[in-house]
PDB file of N, CA and C in Angstrom:
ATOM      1  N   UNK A   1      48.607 -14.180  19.527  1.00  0.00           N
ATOM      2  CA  UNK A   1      49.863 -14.748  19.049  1.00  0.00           C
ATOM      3  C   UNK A   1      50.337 -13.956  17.839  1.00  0.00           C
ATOM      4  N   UNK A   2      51.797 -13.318  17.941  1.00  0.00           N
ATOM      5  CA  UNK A   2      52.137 -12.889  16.520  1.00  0.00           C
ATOM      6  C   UNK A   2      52.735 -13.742  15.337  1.00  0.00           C
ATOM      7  N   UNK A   3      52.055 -13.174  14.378  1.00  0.00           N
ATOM      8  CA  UNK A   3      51.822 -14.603  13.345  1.00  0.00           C
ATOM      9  C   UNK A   3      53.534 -15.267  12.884  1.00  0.00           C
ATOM     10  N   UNK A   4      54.148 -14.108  12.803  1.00  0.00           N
ATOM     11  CA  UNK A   4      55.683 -15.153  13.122  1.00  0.00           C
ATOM     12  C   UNK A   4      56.223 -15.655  13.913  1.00  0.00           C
ATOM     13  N   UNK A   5      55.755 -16.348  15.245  1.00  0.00           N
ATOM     14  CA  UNK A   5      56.133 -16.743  16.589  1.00  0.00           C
ATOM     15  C   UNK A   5      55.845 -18.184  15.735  1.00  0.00           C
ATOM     16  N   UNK A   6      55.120 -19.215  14.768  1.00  0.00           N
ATOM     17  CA  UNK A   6      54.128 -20.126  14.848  1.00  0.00           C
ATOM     18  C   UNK A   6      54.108 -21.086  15.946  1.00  0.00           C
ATOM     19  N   UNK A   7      53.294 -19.972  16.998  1.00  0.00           N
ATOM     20  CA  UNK A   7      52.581 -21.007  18.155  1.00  0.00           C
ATOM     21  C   UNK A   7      53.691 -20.916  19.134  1.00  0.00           C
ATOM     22  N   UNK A   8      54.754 -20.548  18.830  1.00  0.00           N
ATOM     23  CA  UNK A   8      56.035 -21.027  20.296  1.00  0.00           C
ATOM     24  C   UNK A   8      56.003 -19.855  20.919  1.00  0.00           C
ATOM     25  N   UNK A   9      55.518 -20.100  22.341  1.00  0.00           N
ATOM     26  CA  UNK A   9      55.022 -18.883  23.146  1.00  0.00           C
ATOM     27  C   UNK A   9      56.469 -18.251  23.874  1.00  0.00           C
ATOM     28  N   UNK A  10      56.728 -18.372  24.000  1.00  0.00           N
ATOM     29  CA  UNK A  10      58.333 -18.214  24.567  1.00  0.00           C
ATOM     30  C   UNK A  10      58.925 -17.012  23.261  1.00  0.00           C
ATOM     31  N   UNK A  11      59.001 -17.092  22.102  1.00  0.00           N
ATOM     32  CA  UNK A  11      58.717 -16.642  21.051  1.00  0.00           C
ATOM     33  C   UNK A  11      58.152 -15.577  20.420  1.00  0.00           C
ATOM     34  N   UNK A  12      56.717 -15.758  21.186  1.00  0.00           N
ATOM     35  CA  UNK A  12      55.374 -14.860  21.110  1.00  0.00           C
ATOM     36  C   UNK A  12      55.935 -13.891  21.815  1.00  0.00           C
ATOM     37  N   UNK A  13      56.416 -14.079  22.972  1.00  0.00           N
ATOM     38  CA  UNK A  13      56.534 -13.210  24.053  1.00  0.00           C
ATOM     39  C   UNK A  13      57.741 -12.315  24.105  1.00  0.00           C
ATOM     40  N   UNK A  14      58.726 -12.512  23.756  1.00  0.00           N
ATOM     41  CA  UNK A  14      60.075 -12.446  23.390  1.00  0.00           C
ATOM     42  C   UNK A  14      59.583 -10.974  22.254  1.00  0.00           C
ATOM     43  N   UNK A  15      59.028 -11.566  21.181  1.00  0.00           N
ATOM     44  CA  UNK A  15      58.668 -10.082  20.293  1.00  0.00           C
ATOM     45  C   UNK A  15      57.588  -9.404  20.426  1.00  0.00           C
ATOM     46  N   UNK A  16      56.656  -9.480  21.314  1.00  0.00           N
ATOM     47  CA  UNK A  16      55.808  -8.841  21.980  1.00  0.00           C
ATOM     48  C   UNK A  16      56.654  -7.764  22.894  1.00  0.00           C
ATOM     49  N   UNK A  17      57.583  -7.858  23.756  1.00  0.00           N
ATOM     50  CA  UNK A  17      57.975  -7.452  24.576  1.00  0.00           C
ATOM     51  C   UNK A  17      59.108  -6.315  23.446  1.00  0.00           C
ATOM     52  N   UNK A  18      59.647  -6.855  22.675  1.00  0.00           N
ATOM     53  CA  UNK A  18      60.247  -6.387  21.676  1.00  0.00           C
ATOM     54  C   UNK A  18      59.929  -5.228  21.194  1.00  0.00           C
ATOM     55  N   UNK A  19      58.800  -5.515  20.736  1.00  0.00           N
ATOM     56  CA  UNK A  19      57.885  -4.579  19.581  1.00  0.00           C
ATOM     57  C   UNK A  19      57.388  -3.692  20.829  1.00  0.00           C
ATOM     58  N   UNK A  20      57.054  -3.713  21.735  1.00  0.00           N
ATOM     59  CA  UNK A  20      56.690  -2.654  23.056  1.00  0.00           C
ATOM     60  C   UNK A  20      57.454  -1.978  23.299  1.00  0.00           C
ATOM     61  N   UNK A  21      58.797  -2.309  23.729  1.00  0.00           N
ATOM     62  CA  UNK A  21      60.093  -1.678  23.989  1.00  0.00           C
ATOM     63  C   UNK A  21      60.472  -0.808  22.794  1.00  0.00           C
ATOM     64  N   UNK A  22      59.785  -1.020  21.005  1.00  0.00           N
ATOM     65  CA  UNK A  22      60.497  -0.114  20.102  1.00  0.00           C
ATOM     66  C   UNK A  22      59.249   0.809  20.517  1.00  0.00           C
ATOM     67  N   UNK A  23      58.494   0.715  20.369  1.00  0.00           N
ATOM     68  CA  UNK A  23      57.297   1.166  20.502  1.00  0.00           C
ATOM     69  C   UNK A  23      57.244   2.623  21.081  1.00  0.00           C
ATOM     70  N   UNK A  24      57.715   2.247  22.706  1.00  0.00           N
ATOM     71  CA  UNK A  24      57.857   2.793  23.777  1.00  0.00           C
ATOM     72  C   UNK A  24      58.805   4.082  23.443  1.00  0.00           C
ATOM     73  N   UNK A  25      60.222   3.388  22.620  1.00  0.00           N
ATOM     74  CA  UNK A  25      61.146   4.387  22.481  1.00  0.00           C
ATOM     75  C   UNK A  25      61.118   5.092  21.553  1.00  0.00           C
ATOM     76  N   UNK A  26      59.702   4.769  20.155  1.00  0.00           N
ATOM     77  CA  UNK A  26      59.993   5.883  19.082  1.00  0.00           C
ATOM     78  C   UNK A  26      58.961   7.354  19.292  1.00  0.00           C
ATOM     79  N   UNK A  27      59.176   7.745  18.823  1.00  0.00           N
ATOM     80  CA  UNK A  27      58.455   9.121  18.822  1.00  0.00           C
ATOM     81  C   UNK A  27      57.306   9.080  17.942  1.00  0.00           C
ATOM     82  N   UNK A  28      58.056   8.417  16.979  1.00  0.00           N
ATOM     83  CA  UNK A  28      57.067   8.601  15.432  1.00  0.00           C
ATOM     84  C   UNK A  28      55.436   7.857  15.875  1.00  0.00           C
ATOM     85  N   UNK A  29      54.809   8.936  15.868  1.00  0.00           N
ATOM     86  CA  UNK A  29      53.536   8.301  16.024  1.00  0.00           C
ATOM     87  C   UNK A  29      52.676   7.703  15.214  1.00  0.00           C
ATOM     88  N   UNK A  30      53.041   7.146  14.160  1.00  0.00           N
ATOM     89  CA  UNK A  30      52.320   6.508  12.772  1.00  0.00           C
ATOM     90  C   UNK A  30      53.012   5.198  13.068  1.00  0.00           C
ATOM     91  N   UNK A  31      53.952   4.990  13.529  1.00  0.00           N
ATOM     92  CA  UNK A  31      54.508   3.725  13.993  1.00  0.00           C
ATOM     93  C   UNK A  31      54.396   3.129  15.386  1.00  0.00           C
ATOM     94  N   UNK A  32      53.952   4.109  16.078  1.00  0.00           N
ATOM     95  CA  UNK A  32      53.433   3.492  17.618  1.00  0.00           C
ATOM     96  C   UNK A  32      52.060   3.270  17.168  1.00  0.00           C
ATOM     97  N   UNK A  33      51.517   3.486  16.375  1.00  0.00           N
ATOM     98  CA  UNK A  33      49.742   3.159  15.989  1.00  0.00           C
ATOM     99  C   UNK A  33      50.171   1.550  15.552  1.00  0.00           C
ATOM    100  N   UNK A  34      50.778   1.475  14.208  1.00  0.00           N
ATOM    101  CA  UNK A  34      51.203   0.223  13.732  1.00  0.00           C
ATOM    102  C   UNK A  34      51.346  -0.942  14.842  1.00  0.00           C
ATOM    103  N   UNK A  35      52.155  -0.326  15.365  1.00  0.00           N
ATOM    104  CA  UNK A  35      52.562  -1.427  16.824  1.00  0.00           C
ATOM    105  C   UNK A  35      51.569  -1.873  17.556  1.00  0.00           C
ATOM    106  N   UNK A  36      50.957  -0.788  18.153  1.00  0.00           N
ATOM    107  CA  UNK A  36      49.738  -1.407  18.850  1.00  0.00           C
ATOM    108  C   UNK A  36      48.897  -2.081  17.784  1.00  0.00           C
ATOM    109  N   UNK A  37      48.545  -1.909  16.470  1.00  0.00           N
ATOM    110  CA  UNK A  37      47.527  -2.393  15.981  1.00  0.00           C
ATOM    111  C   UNK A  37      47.998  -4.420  15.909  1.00  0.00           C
ATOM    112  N   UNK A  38      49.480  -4.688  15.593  1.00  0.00           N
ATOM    113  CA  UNK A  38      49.835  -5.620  15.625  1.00  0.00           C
ATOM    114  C   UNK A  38      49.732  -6.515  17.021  1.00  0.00           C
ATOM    115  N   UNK A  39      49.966  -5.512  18.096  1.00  0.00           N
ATOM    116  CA  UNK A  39      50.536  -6.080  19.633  1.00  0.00           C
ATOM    117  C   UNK A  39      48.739  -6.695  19.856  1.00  0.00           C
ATOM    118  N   UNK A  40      47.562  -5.787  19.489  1.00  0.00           N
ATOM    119  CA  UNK A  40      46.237  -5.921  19.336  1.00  0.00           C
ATOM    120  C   UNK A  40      45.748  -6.988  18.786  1.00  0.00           C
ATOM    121  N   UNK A  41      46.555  -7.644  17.643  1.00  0.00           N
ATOM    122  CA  UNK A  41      45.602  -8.539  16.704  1.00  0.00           C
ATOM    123  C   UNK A  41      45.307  -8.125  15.752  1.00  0.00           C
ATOM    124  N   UNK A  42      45.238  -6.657  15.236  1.00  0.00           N
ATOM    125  CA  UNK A  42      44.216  -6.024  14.353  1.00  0.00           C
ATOM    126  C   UNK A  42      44.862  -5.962  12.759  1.00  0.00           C
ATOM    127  N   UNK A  43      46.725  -6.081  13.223  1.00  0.00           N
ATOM    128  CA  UNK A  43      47.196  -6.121  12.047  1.00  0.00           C
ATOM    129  C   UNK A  43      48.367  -7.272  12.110  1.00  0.00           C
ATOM    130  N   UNK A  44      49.008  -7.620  11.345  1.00  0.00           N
ATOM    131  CA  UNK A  44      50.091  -8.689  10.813  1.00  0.00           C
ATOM    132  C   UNK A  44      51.583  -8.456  11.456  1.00  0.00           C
ATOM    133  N   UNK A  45      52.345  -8.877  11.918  1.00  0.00           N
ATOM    134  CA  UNK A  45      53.449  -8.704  12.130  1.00  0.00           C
ATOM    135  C   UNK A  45      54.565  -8.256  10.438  1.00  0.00           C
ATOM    136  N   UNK A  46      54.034  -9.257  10.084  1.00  0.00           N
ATOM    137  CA  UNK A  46      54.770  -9.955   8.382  1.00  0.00           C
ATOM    138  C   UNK A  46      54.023  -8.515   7.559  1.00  0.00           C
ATOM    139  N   UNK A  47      52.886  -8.229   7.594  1.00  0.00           N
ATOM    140  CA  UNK A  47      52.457  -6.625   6.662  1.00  0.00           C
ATOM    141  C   UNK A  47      53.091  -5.604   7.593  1.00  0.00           C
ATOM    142  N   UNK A  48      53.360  -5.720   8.537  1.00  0.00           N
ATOM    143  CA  UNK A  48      53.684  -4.592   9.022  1.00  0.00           C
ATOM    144  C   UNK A  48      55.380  -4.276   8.665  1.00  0.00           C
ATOM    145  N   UNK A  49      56.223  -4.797   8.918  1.00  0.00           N
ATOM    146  CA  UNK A  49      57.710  -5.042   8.658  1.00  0.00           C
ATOM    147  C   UNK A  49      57.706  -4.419   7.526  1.00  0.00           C
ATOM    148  N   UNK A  50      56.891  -5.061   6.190  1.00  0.00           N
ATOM    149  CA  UNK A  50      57.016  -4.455   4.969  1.00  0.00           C
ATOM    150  C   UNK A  50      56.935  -3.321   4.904  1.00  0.00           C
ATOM    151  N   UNK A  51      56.517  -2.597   5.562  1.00  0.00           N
ATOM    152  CA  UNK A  51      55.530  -1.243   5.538  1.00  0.00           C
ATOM    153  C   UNK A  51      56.526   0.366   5.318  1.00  0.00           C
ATOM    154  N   UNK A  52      56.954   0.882   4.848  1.00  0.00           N
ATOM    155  CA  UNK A  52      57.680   2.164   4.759  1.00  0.00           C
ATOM    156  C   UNK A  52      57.665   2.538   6.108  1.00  0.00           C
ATOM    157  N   UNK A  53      56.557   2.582   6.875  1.00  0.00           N
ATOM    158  CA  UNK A  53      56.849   3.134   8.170  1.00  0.00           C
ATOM    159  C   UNK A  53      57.739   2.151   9.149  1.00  0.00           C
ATOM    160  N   UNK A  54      57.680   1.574   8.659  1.00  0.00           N
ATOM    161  CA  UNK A  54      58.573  -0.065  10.002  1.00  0.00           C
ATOM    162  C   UNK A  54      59.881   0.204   9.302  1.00  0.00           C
ATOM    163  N   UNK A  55      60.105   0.952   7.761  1.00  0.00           N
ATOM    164  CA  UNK A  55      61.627   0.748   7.520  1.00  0.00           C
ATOM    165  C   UNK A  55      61.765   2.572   7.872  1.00  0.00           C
ATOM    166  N   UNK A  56      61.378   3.523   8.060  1.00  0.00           N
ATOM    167  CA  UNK A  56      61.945   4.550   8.825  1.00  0.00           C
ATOM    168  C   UNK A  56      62.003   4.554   9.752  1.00  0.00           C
ATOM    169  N   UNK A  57      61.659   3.802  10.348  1.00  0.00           N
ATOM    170  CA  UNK A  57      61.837   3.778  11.913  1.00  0.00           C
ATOM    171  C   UNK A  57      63.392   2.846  12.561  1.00  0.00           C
ATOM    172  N   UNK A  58      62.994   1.711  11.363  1.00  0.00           N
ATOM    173  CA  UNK A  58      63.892   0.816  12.482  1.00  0.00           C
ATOM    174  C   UNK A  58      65.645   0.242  11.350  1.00  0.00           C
ATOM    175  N   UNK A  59      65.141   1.019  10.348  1.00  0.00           N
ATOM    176  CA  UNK A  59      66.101   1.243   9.548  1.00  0.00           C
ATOM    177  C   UNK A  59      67.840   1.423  10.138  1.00  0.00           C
ATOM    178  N   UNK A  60      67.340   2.649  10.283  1.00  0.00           N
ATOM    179  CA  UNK A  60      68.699   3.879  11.421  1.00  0.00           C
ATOM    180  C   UNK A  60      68.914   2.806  12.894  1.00  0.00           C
ATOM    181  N   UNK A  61      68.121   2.018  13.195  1.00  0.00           N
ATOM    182  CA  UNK A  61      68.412   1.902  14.373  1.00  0.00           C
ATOM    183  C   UNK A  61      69.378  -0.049  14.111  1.00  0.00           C
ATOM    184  N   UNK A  62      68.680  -1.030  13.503  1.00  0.00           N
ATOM    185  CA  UNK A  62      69.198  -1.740  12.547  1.00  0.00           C
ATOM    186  C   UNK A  62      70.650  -1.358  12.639  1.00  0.00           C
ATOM    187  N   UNK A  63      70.962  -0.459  11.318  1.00  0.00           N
ATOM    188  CA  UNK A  63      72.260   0.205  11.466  1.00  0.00           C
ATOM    189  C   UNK A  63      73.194   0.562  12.504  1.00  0.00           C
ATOM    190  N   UNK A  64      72.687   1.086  13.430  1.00  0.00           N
ATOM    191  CA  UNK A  64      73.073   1.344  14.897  1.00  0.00           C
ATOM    192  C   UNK A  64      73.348  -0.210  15.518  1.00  0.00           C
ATOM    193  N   UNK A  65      72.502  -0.833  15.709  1.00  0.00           N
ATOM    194  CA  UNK A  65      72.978  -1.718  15.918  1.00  0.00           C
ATOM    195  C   UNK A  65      73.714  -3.136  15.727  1.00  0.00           C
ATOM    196  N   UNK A  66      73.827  -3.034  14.286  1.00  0.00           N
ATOM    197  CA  UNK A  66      74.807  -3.810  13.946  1.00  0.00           C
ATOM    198  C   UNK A  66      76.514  -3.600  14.305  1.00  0.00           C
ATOM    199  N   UNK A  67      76.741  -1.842  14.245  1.00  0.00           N
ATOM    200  CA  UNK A  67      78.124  -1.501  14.363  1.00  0.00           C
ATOM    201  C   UNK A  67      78.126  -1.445  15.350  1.00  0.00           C
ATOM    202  N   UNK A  68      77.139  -1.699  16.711  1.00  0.00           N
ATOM    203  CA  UNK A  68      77.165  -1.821  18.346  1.00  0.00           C
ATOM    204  C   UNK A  68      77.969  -3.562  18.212  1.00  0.00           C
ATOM    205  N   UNK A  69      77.189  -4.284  17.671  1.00  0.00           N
ATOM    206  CA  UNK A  69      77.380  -5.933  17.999  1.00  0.00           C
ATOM    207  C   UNK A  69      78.889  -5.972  17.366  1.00  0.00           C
ATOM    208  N   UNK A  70      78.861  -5.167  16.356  1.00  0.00           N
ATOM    209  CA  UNK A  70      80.968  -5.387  15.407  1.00  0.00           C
ATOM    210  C   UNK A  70      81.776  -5.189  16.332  1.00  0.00           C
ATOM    211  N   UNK A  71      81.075  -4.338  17.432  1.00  0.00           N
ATOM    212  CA  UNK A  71      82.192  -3.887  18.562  1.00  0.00           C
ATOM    213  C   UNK A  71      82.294  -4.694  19.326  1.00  0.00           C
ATOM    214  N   UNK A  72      81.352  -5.554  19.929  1.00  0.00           N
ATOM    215  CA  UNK A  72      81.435  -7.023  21.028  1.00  0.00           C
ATOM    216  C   UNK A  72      82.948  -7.351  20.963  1.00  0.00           C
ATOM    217  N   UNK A  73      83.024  -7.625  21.546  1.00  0.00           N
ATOM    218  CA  UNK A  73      84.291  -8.559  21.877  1.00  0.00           C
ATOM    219  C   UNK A  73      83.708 -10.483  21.402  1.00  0.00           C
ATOM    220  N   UNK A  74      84.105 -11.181  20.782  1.00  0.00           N
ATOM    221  CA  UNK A  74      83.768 -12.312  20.439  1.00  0.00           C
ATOM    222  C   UNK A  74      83.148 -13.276  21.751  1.00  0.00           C
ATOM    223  N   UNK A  75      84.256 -13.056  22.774  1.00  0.00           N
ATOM    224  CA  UNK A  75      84.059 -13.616  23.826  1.00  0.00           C
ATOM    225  C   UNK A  75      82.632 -12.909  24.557  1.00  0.00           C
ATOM    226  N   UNK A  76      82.272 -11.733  24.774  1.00  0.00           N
ATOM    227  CA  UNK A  76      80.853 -11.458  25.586  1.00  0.00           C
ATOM    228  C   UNK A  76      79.470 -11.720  23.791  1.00  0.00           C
ATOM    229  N   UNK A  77      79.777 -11.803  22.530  1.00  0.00           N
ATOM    230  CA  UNK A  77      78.856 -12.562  22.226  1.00  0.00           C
ATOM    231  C   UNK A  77      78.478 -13.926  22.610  1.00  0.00           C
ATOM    232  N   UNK A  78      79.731 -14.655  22.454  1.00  0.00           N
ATOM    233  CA  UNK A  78      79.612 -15.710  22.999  1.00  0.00           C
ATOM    234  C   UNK A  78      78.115 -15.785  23.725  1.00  0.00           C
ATOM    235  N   UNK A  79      78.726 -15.360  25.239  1.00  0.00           N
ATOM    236  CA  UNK A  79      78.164 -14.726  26.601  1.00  0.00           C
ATOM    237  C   UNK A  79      76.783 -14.471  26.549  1.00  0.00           C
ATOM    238  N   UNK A  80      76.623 -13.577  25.378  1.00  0.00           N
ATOM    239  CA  UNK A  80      75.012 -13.186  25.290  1.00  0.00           C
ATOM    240  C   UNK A  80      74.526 -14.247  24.580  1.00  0.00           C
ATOM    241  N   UNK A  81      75.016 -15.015  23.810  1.00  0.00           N
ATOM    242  CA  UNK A  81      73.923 -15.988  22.937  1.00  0.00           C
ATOM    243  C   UNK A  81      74.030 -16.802  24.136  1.00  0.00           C
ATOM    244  N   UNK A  82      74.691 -17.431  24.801  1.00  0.00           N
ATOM    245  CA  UNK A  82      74.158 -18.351  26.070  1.00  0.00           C
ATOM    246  C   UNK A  82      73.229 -18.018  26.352  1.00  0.00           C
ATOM    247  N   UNK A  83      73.125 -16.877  27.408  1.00  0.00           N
ATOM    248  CA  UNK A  83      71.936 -16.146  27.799  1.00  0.00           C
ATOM    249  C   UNK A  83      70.911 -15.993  27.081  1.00  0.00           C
ATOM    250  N   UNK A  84      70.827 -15.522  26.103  1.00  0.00           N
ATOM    251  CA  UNK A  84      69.344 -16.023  25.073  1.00  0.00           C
ATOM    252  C   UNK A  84      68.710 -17.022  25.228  1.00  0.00           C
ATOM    253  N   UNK A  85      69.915 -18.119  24.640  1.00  0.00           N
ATOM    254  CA  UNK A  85      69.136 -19.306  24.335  1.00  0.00           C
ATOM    255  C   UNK A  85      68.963 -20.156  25.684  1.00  0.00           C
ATOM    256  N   UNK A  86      69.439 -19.815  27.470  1.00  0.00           N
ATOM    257  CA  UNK A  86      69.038 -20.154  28.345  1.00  0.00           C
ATOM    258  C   UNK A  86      67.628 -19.915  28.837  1.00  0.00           C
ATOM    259  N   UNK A  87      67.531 -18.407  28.502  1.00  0.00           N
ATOM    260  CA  UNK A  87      66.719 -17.872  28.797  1.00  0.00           C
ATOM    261  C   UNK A  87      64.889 -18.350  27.580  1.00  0.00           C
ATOM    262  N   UNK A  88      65.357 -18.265  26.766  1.00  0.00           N
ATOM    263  CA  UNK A  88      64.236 -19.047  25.768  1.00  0.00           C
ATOM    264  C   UNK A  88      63.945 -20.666  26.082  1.00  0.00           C
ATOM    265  N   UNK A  89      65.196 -21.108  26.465  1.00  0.00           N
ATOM    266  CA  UNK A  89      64.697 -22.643  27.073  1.00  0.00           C
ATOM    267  C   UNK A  89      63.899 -22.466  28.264  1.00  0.00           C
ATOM    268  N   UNK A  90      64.178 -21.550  28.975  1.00  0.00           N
ATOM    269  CA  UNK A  90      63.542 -21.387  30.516  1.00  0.00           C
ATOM    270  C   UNK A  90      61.763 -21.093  30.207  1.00  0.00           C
ATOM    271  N   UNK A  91      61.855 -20.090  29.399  1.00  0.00           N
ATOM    272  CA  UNK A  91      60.436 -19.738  28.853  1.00  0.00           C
ATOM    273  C   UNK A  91      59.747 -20.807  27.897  1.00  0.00           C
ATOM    274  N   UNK A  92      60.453 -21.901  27.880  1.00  0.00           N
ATOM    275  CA  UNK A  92      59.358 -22.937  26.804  1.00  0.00           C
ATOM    276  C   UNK A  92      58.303 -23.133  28.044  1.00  0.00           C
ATOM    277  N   UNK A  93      57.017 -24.145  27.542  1.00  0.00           N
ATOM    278  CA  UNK A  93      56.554 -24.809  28.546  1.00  0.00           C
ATOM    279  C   UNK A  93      56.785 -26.038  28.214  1.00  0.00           C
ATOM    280  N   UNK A  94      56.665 -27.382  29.364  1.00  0.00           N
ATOM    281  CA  UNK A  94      57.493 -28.389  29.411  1.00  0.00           C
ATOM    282  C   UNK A  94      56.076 -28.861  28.475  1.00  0.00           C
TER     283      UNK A  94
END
């Protein structure tokens, strides 16, 4: 479980899948170590974030994607937060 999910697996899984997918796409290999060590157990979600290497990495991209979401159209945010939060209800367990 990553220690900022507390316990909501739907949650867990959501930034597991997250943190794989940055993982997957950075190059920087001092930060794909980090990742796995977290995705592992071995290190903190919450120490890791802090870490100089978690802010060169995801810094630029952060940035990137905030002026991606300014561009949404109001109406397909809308759209996507439905979908989130359908999709996170679907993944609770009852």
């Amino acid at each position: 479980m990553i220690d900022v999910a507390r316990g909501d697996a739907a949650t867990n899984r959501m930034l597991r899948e997250t943190l794989g997918f940055l993982r997957d796409q950075s190059e920087d290999e001092e930060f794909r170590r980090m990742v796995d060590d977290v995705l592992a157990g071995r290190a903190g979600l919450r120490d890791a974030i802090t870490s100089p290497v978690f802010a060169r990495v995801l810094d630029p991209l952060v940035r990137q994607g905030v002026e991606q979401y300014e561009a949404i159209p109001e109406e397909e945010k809308q759209r996507l937060v439905a979908e989130a939060e359908a999709r996170l209800q679907r993944d609770q367990p009852e």
